[in-house]
PDB file of N, CA and C in Angstrom:
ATOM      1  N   UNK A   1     102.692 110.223  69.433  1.00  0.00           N
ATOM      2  CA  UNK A   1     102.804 108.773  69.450  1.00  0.00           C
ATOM      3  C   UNK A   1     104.254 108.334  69.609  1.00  0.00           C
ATOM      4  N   UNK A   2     105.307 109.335  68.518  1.00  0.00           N
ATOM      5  CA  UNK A   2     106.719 108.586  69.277  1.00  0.00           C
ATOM      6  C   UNK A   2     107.050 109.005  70.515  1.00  0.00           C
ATOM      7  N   UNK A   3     106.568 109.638  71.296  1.00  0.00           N
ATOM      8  CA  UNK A   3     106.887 109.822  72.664  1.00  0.00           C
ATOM      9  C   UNK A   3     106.898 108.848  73.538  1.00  0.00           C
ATOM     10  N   UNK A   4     105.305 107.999  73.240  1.00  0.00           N
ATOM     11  CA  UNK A   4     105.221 106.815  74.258  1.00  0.00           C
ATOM     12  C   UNK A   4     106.165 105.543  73.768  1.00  0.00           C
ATOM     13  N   UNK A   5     106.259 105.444  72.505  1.00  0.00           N
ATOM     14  CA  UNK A   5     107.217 104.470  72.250  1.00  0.00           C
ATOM     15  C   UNK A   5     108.623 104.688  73.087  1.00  0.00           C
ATOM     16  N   UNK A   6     109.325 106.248  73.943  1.00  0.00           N
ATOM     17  CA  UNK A   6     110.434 106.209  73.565  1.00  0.00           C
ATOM     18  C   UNK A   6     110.387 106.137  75.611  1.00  0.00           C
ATOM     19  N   UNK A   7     109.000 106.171  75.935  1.00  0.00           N
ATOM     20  CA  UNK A   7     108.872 106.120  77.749  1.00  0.00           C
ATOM     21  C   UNK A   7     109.471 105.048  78.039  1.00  0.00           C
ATOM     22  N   UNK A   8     109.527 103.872  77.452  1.00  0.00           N
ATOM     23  CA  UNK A   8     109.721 102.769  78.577  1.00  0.00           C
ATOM     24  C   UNK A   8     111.643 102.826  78.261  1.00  0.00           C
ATOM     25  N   UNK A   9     112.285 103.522  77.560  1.00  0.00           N
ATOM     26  CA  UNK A   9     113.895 104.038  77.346  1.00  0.00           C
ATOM     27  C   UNK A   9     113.991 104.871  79.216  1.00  0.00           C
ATOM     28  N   UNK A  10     112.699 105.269  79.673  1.00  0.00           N
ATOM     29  CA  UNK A  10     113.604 106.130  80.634  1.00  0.00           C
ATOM     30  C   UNK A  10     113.766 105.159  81.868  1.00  0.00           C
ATOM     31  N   UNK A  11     113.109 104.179  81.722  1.00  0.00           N
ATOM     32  CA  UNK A  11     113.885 102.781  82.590  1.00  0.00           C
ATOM     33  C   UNK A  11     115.256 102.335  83.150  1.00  0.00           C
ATOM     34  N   UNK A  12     116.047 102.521  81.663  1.00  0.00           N
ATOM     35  CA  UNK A  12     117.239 102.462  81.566  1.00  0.00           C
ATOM     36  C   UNK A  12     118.511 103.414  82.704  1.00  0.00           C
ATOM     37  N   UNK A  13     118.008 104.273  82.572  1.00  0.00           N
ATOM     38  CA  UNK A  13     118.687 105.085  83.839  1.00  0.00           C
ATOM     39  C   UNK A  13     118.140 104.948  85.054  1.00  0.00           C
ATOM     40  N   UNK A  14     117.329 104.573  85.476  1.00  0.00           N
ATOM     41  CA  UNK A  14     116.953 104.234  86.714  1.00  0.00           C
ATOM     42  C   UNK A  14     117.587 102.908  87.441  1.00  0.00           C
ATOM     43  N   UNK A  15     117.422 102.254  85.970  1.00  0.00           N
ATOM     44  CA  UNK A  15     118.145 100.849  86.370  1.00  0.00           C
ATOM     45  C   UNK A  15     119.680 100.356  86.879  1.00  0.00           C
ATOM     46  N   UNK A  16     120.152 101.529  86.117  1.00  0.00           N
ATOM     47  CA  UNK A  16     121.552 101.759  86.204  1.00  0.00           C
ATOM     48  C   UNK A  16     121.947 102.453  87.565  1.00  0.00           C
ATOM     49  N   UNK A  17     120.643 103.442  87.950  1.00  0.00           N
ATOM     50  CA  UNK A  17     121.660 104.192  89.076  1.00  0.00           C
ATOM     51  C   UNK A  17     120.959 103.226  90.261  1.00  0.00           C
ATOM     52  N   UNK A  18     119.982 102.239  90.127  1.00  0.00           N
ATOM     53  CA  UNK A  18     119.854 101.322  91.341  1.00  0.00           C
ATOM     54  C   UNK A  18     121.031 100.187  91.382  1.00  0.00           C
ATOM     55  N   UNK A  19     121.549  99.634  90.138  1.00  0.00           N
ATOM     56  CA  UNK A  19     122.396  98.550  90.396  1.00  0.00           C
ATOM     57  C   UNK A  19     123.835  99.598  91.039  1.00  0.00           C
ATOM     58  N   UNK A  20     124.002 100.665  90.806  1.00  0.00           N
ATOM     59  CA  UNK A  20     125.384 101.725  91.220  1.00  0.00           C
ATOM     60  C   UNK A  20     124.671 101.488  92.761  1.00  0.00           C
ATOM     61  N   UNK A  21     123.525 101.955  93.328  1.00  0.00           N
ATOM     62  CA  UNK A  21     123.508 102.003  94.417  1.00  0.00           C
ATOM     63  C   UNK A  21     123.961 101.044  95.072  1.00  0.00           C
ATOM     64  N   UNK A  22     123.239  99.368  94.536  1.00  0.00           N
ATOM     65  CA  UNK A  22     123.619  98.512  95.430  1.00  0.00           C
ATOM     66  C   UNK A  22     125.135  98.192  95.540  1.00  0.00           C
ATOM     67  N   UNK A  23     125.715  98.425  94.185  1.00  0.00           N
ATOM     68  CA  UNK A  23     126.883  97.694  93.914  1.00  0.00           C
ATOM     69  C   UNK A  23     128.189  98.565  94.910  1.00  0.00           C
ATOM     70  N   UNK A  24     127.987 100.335  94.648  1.00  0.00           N
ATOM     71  CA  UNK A  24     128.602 101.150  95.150  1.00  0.00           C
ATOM     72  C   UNK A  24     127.868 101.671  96.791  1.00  0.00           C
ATOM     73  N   UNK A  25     127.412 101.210  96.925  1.00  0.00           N
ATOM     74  CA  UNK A  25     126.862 101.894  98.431  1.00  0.00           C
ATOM     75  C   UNK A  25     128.271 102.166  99.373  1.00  0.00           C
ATOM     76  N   UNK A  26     128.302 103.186 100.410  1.00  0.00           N
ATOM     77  CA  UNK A  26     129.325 102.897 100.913  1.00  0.00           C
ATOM     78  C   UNK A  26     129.274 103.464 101.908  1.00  0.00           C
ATOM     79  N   UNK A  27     127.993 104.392 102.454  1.00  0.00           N
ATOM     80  CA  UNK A  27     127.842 104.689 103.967  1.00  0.00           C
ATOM     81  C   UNK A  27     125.769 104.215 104.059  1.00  0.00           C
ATOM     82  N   UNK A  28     126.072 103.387 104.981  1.00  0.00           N
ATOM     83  CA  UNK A  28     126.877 102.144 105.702  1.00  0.00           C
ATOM     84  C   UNK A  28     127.168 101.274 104.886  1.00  0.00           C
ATOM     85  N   UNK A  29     128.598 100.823 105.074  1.00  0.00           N
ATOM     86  CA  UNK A  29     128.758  99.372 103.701  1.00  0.00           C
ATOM     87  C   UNK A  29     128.035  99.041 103.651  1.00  0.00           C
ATOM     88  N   UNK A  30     127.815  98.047 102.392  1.00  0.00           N
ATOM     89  CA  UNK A  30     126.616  97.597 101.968  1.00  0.00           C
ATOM     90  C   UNK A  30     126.510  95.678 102.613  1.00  0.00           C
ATOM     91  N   UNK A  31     127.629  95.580 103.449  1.00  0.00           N
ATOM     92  CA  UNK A  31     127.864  94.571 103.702  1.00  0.00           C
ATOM     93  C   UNK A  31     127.153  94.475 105.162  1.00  0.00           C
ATOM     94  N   UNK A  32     127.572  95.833 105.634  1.00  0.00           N
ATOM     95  CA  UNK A  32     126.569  95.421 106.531  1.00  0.00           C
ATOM     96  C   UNK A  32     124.705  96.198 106.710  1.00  0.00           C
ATOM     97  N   UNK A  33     124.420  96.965 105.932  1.00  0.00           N
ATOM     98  CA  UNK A  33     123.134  96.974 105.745  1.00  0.00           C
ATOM     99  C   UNK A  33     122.941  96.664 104.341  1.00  0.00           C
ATOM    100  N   UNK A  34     122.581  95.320 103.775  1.00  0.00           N
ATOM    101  CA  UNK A  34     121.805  94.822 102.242  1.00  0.00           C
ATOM    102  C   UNK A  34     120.609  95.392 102.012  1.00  0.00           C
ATOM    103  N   UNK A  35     120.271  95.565 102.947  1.00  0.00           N
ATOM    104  CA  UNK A  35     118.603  95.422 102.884  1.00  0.00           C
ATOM    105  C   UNK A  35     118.378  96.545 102.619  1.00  0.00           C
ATOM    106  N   UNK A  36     118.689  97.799 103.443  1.00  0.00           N
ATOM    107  CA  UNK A  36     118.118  99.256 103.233  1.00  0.00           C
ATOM    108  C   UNK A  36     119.021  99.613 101.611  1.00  0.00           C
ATOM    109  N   UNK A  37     120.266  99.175 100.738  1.00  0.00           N
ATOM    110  CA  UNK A  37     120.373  99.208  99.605  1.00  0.00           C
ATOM    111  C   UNK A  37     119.261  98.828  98.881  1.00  0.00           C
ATOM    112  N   UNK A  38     118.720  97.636  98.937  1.00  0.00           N
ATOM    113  CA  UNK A  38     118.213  97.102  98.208  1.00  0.00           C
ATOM    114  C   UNK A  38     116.548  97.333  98.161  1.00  0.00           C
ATOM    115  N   UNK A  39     116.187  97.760  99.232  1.00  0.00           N
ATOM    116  CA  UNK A  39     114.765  98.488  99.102  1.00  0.00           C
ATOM    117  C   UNK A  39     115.035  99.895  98.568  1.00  0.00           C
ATOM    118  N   UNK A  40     115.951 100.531  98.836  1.00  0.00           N
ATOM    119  CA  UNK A  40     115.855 101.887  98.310  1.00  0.00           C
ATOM    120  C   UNK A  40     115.828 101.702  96.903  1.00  0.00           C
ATOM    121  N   UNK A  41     116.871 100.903  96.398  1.00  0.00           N
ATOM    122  CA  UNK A  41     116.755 100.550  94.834  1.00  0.00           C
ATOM    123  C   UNK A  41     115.745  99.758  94.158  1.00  0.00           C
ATOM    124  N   UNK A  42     114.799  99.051  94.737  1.00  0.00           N
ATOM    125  CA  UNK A  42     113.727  98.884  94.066  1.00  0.00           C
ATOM    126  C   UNK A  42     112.441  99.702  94.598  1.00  0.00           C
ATOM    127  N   UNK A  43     112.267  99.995  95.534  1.00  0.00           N
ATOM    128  CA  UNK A  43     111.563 101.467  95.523  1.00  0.00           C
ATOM    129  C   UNK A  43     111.365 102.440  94.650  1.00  0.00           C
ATOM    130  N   UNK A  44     112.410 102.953  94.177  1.00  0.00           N
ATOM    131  CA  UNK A  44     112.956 104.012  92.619  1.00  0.00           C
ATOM    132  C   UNK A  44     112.585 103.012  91.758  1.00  0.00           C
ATOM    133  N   UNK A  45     112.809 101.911  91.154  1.00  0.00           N
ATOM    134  CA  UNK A  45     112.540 101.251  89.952  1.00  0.00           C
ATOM    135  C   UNK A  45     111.210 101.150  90.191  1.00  0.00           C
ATOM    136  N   UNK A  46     110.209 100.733  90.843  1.00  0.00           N
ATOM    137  CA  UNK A  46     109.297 100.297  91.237  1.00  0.00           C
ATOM    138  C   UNK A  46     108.117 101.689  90.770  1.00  0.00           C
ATOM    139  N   UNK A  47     108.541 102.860  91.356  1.00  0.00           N
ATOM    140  CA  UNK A  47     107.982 104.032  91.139  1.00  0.00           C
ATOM    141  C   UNK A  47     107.841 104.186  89.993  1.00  0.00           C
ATOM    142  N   UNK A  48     109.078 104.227  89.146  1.00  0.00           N
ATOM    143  CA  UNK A  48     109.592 104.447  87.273  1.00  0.00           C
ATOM    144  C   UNK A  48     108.638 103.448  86.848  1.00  0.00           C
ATOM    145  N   UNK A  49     108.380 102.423  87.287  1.00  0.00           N
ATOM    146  CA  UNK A  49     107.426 101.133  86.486  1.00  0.00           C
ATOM    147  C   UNK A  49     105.894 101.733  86.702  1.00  0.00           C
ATOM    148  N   UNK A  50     105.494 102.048  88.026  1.00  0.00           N
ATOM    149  CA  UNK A  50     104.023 102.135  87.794  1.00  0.00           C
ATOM    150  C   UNK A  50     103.948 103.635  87.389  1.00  0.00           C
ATOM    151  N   UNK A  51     104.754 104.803  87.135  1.00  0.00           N
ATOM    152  CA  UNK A  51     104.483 105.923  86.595  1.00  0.00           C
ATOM    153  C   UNK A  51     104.427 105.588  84.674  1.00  0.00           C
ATOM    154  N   UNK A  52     105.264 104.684  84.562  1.00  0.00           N
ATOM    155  CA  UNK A  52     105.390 104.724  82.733  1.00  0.00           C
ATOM    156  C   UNK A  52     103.880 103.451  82.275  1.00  0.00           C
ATOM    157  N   UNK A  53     103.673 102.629  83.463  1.00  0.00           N
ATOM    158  CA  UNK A  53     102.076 102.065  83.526  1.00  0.00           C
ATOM    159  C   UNK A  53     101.224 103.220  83.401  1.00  0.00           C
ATOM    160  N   UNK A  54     100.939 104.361  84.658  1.00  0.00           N
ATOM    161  CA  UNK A  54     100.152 105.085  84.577  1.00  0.00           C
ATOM    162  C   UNK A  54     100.204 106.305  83.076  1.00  0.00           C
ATOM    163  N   UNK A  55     101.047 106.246  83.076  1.00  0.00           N
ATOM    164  CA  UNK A  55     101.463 107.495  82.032  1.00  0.00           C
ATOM    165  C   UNK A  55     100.915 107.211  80.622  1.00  0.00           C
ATOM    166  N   UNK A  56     101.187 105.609  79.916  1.00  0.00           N
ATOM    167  CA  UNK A  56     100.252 104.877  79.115  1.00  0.00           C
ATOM    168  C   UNK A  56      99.432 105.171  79.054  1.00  0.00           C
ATOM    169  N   UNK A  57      98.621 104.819  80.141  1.00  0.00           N
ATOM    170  CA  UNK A  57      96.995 104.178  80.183  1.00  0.00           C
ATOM    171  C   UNK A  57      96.460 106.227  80.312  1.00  0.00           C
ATOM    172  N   UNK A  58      97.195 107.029  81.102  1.00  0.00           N
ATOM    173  CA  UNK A  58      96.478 108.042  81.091  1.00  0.00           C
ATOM    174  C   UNK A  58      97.468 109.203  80.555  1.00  0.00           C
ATOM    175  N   UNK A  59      97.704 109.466  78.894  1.00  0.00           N
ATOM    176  CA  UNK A  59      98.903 110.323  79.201  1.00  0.00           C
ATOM    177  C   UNK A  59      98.562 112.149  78.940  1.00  0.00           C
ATOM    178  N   UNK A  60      97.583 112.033  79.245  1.00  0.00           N
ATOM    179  CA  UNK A  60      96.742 113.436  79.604  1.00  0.00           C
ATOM    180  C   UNK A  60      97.133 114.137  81.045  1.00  0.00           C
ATOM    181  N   UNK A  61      96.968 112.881  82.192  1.00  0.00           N
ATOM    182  CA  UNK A  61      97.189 113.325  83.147  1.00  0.00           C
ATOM    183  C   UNK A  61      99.287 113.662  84.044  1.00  0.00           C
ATOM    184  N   UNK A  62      98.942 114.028  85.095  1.00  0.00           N
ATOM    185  CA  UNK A  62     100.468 114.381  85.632  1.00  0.00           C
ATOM    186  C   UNK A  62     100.868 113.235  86.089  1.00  0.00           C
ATOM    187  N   UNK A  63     100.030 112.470  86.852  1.00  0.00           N
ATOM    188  CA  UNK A  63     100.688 111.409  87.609  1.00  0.00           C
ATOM    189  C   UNK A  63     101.334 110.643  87.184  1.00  0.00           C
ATOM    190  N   UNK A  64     101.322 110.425  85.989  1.00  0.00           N
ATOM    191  CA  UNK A  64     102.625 109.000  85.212  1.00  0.00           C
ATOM    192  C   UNK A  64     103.934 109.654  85.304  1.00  0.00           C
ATOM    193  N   UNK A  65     103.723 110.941  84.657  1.00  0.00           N
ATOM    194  CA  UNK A  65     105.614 111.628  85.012  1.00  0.00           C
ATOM    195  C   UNK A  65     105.621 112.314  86.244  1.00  0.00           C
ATOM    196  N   UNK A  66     104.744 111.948  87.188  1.00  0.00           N
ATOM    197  CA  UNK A  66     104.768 113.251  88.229  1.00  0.00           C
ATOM    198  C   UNK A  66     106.006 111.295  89.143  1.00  0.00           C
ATOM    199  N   UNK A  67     105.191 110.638  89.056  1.00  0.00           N
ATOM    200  CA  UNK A  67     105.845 108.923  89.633  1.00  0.00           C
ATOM    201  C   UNK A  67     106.891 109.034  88.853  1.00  0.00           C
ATOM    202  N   UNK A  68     107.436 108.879  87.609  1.00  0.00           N
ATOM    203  CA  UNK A  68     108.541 108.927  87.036  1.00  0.00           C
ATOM    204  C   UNK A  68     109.762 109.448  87.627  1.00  0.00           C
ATOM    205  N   UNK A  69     109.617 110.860  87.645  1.00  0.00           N
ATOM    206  CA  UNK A  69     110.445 112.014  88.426  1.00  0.00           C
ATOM    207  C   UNK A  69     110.786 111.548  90.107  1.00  0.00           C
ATOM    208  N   UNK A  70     109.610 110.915  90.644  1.00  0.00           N
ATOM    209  CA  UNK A  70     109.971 110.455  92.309  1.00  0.00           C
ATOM    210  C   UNK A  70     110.653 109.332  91.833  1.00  0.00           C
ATOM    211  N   UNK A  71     110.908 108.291  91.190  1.00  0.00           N
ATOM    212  CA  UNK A  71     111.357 107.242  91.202  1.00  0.00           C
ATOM    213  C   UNK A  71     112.798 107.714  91.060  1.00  0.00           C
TER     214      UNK A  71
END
């Protein structure tokens, strides 16, 4: 049981290395492609969100940390 309390903590690093992406991007500046920063970085967050959803609701199965790990 403290395990699932401590899943939605692994957010936190994901979050961090998407705002580094956008903030630090630097091939191609980020000035001139925004967009491919900014999908790549919510792509990864996006993954981390519905793996620690799935991982909840099923934490028997792989797929909640198998999504975690791709994010």
């Amino acid at each position: 049981m403290r395990g699932a309390r401590l899943r939605p903590l692994l957010l936190i690093p994901v979050v961090l290395v998407a705002i580094g992406l956008v903030t630090l991007g630097k091939h191609p500046p980020f000035d001139q492609a925004p967009l491919d920063y900014l999908f790549d970085a919510s792509t990864g967050v996006l993954l981390v969100v519905a793996g620690l959803l799935t991982w909840a609701r099923r934490p028997g199965a792989l797929t909640g940390p198998l999504m975690v790990i791709a994010g």
